[in-house]
N, C-alpha and C. Protein backbone atom coordinates (compact mmCIF):
# COMPACT_ATOMS: atom_id res chain seq x y z
N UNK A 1 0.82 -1.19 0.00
CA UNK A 1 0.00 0.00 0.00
C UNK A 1 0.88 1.27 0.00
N UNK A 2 2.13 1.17 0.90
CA UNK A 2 2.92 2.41 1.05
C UNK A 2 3.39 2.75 -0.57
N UNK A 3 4.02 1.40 -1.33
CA UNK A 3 4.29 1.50 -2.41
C UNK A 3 3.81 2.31 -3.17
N UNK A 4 2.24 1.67 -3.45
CA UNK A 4 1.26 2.46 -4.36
C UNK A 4 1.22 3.98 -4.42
N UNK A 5 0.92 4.01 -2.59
CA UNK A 5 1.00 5.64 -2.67
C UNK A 5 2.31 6.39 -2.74
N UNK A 6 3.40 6.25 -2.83
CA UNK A 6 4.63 6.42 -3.14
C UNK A 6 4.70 6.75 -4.73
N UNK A 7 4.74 5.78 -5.70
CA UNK A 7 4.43 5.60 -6.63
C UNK A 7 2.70 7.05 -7.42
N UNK A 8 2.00 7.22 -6.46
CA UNK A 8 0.56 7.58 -7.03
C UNK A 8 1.26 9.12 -6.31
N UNK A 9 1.90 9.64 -5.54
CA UNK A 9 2.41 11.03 -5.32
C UNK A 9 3.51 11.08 -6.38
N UNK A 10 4.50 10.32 -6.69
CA UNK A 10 5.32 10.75 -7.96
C UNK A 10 4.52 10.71 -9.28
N UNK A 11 3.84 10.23 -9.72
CA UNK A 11 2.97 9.99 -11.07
C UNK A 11 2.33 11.67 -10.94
N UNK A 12 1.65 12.04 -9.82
CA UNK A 12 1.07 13.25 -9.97
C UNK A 12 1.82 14.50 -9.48
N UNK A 13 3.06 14.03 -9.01
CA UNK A 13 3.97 15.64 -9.10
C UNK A 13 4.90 15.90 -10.68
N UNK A 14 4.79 14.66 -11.48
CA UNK A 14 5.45 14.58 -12.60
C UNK A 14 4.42 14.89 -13.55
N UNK A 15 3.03 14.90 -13.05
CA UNK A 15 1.69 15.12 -14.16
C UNK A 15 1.53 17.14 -13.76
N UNK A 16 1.63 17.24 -12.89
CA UNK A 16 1.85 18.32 -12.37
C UNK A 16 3.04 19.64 -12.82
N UNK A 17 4.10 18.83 -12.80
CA UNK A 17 5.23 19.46 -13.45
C UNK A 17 5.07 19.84 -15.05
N UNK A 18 4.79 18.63 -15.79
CA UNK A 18 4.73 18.35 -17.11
C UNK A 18 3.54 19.59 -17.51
N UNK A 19 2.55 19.67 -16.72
CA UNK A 19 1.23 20.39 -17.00
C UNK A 19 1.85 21.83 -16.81
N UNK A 20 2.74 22.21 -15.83
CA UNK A 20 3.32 23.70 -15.89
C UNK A 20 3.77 24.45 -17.55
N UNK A 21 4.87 22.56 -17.31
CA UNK A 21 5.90 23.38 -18.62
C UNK A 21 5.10 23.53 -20.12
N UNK A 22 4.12 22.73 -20.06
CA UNK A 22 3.03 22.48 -21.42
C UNK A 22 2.70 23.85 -21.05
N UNK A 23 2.17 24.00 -20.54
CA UNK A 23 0.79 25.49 -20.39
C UNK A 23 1.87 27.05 -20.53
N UNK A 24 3.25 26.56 -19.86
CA UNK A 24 3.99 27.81 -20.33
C UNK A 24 4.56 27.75 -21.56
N UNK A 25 4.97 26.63 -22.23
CA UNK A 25 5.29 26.98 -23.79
C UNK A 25 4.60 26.73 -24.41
N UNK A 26 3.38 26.16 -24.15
CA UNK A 26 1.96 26.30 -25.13
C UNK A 26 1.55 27.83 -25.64
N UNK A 27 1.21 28.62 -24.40
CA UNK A 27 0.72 29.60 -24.36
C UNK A 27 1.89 30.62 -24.00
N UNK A 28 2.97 30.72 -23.60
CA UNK A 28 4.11 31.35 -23.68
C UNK A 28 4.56 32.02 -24.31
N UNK A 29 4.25 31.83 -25.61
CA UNK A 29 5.16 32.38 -26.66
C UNK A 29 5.22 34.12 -26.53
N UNK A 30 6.33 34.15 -26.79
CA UNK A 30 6.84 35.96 -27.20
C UNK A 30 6.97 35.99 -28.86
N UNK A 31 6.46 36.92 -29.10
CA UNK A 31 7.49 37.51 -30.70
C UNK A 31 8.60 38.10 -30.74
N UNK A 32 8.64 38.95 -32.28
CA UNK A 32 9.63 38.86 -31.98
C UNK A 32 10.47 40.30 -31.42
N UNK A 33 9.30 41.26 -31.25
CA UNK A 33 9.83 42.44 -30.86
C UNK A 33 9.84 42.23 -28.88
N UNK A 34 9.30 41.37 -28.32
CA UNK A 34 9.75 40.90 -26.91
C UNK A 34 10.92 40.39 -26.89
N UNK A 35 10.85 39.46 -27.91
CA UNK A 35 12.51 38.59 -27.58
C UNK A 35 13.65 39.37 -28.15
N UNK A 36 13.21 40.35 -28.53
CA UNK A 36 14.46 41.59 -28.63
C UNK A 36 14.47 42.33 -27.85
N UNK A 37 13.88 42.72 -27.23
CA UNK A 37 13.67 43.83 -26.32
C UNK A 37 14.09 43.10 -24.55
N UNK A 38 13.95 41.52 -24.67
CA UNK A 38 14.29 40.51 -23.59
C UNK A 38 15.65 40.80 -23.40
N UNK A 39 16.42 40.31 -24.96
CA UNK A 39 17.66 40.37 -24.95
C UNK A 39 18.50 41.79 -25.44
N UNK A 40 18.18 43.21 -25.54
CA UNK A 40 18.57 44.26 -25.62
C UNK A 40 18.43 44.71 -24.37
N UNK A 41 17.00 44.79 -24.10
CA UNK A 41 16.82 46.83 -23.10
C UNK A 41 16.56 45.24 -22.08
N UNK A 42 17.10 44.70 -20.93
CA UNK A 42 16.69 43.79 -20.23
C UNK A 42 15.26 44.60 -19.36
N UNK A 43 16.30 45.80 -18.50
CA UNK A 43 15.33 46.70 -17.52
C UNK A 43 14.29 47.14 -18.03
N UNK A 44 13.64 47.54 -19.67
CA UNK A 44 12.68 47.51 -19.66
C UNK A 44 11.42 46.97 -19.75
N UNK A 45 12.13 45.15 -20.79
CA UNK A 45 11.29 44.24 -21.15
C UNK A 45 10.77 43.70 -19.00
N UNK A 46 12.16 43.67 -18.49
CA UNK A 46 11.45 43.62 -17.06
C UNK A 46 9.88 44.18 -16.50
N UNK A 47 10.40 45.54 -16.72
CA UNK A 47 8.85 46.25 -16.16
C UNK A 47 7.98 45.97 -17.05
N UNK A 48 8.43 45.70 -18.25
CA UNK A 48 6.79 45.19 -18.44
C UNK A 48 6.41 44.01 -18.25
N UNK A 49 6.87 43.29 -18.27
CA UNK A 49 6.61 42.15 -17.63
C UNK A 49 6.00 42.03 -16.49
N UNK A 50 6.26 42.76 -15.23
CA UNK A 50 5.72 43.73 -14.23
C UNK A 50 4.68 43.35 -14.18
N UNK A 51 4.84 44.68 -14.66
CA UNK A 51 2.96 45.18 -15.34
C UNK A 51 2.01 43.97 -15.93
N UNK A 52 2.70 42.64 -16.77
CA UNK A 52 1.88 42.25 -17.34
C UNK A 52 1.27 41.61 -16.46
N UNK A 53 2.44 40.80 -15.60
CA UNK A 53 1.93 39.79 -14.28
C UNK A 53 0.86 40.65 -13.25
N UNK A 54 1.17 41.76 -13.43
CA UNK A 54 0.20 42.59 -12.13
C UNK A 54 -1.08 42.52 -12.42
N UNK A 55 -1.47 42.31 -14.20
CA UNK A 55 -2.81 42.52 -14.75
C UNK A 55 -3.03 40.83 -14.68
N UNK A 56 -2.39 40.44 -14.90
CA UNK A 56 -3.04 38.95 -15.23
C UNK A 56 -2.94 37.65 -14.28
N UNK A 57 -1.93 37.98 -13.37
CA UNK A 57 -0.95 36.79 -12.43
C UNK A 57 -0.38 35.98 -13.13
N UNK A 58 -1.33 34.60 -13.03
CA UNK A 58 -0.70 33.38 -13.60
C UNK A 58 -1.29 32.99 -14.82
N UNK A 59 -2.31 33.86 -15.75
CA UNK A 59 -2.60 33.24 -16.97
C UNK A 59 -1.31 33.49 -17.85
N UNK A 60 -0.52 32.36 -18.26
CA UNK A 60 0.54 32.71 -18.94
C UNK A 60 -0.02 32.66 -20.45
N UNK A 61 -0.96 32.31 -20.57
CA UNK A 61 -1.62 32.87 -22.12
C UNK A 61 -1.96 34.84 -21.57
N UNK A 62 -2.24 34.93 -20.90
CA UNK A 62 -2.58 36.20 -21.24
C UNK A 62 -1.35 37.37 -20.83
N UNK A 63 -0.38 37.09 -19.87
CA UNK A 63 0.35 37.09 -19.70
C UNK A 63 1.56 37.35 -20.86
N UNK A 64 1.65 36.91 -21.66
CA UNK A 64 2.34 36.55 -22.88
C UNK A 64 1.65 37.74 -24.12
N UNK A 65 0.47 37.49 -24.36
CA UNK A 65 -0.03 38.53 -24.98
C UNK A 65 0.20 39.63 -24.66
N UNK A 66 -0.25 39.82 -23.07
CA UNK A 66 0.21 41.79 -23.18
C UNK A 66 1.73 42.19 -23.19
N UNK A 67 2.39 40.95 -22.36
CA UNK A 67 3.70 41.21 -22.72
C UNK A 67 4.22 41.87 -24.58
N UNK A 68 3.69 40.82 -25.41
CA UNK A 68 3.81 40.93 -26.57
C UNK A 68 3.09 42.50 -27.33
N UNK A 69 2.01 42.87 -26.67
CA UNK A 69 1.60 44.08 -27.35
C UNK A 69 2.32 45.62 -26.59
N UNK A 70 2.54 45.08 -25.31
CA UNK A 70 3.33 46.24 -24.72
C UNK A 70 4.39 46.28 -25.67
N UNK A 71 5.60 45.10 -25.69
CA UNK A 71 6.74 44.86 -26.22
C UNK A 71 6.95 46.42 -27.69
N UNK A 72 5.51 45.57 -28.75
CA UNK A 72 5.19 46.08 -30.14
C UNK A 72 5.00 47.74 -29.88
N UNK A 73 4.07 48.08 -28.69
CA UNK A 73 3.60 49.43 -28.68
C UNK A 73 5.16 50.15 -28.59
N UNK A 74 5.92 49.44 -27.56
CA UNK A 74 7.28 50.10 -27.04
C UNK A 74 8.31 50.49 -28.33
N UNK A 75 8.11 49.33 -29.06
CA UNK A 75 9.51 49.47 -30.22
C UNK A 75 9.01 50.68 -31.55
N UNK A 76 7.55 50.59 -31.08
CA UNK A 76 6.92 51.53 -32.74
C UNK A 76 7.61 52.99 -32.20
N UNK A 77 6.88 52.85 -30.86
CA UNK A 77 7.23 54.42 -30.67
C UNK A 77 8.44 54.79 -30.84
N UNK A 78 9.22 53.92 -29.68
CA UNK A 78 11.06 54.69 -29.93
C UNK A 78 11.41 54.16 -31.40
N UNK A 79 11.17 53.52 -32.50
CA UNK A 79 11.87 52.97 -33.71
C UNK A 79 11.12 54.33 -34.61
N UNK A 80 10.35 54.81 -33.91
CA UNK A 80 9.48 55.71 -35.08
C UNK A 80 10.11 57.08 -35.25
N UNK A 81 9.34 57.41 -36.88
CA UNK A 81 10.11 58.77 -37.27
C UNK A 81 9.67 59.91 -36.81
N UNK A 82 10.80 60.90 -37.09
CA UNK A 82 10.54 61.87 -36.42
C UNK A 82 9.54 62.33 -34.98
N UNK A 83 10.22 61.34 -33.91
CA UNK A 83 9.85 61.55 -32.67
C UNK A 83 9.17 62.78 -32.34
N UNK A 84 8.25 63.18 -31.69
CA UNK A 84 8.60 64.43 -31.16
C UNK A 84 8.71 63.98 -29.33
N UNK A 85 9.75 64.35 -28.93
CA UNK A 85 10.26 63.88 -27.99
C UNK A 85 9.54 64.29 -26.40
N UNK A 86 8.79 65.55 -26.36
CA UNK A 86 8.37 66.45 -25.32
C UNK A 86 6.80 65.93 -25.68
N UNK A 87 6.19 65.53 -26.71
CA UNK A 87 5.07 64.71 -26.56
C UNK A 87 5.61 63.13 -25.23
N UNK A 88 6.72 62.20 -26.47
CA UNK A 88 6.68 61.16 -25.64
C UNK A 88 6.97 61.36 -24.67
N UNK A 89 7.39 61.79 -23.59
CA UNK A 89 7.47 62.38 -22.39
C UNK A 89 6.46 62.35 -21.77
N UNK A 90 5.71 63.50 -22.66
CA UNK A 90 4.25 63.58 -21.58
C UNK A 90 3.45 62.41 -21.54
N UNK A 91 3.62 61.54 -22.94
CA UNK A 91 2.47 60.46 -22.80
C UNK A 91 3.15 59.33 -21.61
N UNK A 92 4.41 59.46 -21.56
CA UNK A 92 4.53 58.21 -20.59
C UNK A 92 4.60 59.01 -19.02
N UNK A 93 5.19 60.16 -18.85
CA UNK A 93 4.16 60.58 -17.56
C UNK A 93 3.15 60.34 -17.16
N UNK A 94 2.24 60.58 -18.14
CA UNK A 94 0.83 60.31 -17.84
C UNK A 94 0.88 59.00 -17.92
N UNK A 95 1.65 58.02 -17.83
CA UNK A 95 1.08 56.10 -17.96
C UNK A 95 1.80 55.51 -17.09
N UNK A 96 2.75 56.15 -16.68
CA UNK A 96 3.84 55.20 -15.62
C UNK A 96 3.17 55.12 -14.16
N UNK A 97 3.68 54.01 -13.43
CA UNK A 97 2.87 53.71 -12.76
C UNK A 97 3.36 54.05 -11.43
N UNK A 98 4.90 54.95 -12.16
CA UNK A 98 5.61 55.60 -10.93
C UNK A 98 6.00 57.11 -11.17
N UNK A 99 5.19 57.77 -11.06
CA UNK A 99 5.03 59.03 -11.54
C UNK A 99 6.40 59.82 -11.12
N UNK A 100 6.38 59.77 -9.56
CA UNK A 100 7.17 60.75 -8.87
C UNK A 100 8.64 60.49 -8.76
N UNK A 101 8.78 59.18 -9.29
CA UNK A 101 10.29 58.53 -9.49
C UNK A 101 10.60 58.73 -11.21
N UNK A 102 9.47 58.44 -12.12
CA UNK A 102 10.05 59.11 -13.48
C UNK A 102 10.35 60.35 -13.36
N UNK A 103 9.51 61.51 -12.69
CA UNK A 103 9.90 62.85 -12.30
C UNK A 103 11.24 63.03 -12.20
N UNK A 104 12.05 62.92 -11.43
CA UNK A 104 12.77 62.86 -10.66
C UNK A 104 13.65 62.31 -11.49
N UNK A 105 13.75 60.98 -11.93
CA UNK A 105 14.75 60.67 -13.00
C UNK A 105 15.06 61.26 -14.14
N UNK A 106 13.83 62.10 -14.80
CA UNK A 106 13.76 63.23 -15.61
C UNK A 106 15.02 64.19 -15.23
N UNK A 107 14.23 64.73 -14.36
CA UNK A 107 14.85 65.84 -13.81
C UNK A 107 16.61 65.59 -13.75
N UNK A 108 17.12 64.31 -13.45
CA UNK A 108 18.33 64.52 -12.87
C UNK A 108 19.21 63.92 -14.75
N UNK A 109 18.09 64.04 -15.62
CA UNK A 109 18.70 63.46 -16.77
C UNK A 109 19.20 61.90 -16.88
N UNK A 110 18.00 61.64 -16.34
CA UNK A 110 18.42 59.97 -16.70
C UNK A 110 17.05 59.16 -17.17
N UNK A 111 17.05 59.63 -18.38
CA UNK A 111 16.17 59.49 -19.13
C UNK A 111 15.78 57.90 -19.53
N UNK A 112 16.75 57.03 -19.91
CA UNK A 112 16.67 55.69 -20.59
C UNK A 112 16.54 54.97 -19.29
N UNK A 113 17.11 55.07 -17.84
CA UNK A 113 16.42 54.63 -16.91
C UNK A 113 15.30 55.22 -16.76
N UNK A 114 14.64 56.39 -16.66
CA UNK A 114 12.99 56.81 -16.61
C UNK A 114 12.15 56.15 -17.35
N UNK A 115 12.59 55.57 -18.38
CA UNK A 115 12.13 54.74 -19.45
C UNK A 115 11.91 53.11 -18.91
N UNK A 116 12.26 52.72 -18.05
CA UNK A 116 12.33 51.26 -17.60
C UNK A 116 11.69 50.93 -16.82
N UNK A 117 10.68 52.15 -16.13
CA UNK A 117 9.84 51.80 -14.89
C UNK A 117 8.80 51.63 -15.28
N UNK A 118 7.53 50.89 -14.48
CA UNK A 118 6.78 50.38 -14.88
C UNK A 118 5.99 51.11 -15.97
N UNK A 119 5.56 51.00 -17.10
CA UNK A 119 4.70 52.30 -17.84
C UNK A 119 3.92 51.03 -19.13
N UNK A 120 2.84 51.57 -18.58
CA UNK A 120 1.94 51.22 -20.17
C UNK A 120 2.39 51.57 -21.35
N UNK A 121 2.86 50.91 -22.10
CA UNK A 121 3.22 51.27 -23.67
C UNK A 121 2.20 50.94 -24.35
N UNK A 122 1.02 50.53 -24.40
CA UNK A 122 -0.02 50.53 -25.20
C UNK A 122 -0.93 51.97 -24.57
N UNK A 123 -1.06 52.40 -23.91
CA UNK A 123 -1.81 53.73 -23.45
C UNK A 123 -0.41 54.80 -23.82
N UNK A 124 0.59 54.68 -23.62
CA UNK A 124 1.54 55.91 -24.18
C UNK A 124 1.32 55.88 -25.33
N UNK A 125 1.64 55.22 -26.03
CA UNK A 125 1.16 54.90 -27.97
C UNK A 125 -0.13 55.82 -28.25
N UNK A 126 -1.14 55.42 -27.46
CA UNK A 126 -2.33 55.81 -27.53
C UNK A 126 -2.19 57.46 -27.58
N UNK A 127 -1.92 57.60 -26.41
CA UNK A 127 -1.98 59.30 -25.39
C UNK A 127 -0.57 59.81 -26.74
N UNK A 128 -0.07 59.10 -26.94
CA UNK A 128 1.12 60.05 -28.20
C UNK A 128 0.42 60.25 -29.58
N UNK A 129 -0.31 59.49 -30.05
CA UNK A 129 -0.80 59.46 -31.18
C UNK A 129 -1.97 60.28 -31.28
N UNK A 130 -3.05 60.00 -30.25
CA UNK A 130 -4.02 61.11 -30.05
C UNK A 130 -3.62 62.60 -30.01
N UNK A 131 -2.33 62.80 -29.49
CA UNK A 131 -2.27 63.90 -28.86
C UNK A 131 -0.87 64.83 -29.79
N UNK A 132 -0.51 64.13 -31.56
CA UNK A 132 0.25 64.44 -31.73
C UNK A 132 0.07 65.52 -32.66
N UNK A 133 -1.35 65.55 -33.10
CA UNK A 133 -1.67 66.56 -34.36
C UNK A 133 -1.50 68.09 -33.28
N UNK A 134 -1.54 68.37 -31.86
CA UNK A 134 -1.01 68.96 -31.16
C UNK A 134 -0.57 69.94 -30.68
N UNK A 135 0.80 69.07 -30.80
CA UNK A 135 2.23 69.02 -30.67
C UNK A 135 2.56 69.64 -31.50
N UNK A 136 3.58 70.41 -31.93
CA UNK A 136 4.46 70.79 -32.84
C UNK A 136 5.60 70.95 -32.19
C-alpha cells in the first residue's frame, strides 16, 4: 500500500510538473519584438513584464499577450520617425505607474532609466498618437 501511494504522489507531481511546462510553452510564446527587447533593453522588457503579471498573475496565455503588445507598442514608438520627444514624455508621464520617481529621474537626466519603470506602452502609444496633431 505504502508502495502504491509512493508511486501515485510521484505519477502526480510529474503530471503536475509536465502540466506547468506544457501550459507555459503552449501559451508562452513571445514575438519577436519581446525577444528583442528581452535580450537588448533587459530593464525595460522587465517592467513590463511587471505590469503584465500585475494585470493577469498566472494566466501565462494572457500574460504573454500583453507582454507581446506592450513589447510592439514600445519598439513603434522609440523605432518611429521623427519623434517628437516632449510629446513622448508627456504620454509616458501620464502612464507610468511611478510618476514621482520618473519625475525625478527626468529631472536629474536619466532618461533611458525613466524609461524602464513600470509604464503602459499601449496607453503611451495611444496618449502620443491622439495627442500628436497637437504638438508641434
Amino acid at each position: 500500500m505504502k508502495k502504491l501511494l509512493r508511486k501515485m504522489k510521484l505519477d502526480f507531481r510529474i503530471l503536475v510538473l509536465t502540466s506547468l511546462f506544457f501550459n507555459f510553452h503552449a501559451f508562452g510564446q513571445l514575438n519577436n519584438d519581446a525577444k528583442i527587447l528581452m535580450n537588448t533593453g533587459h530593464d525595460t522588457y522587465q517592467s513590463i513584464r511587471i505590469l503584465s503579471l500585475k494585470k493577469y498573475g498566472t494566466n501565462n496565455q494572457l500574460v504573454s499577450h500583453e507582454i507581446n503588445k506592450q513589447c510592439s507598442a514600445y519598439w513603434k514608438l522609440i523605432n518611429g520617425n521623427n519623434i517628437n520627444n516632449n510629446l513622448l514624455l508627456a504620454a509616458v508621464s501620464a502612464n507610468t505607474y511611478q510618476k514621482n520617481k520618473f519625475e525625478t529621474l527626468l529631472k536629474s537626466g536619466n532618461i533611458k532609466q525613466s524609461l524602464s519603470l513600470v509604464i503602459d506602452w499601449v496607453k503611451v502609444a495611444s496618449y502620443y498618437n491622439e495627442n500628436l496633431p497637437y504638438f508641434r
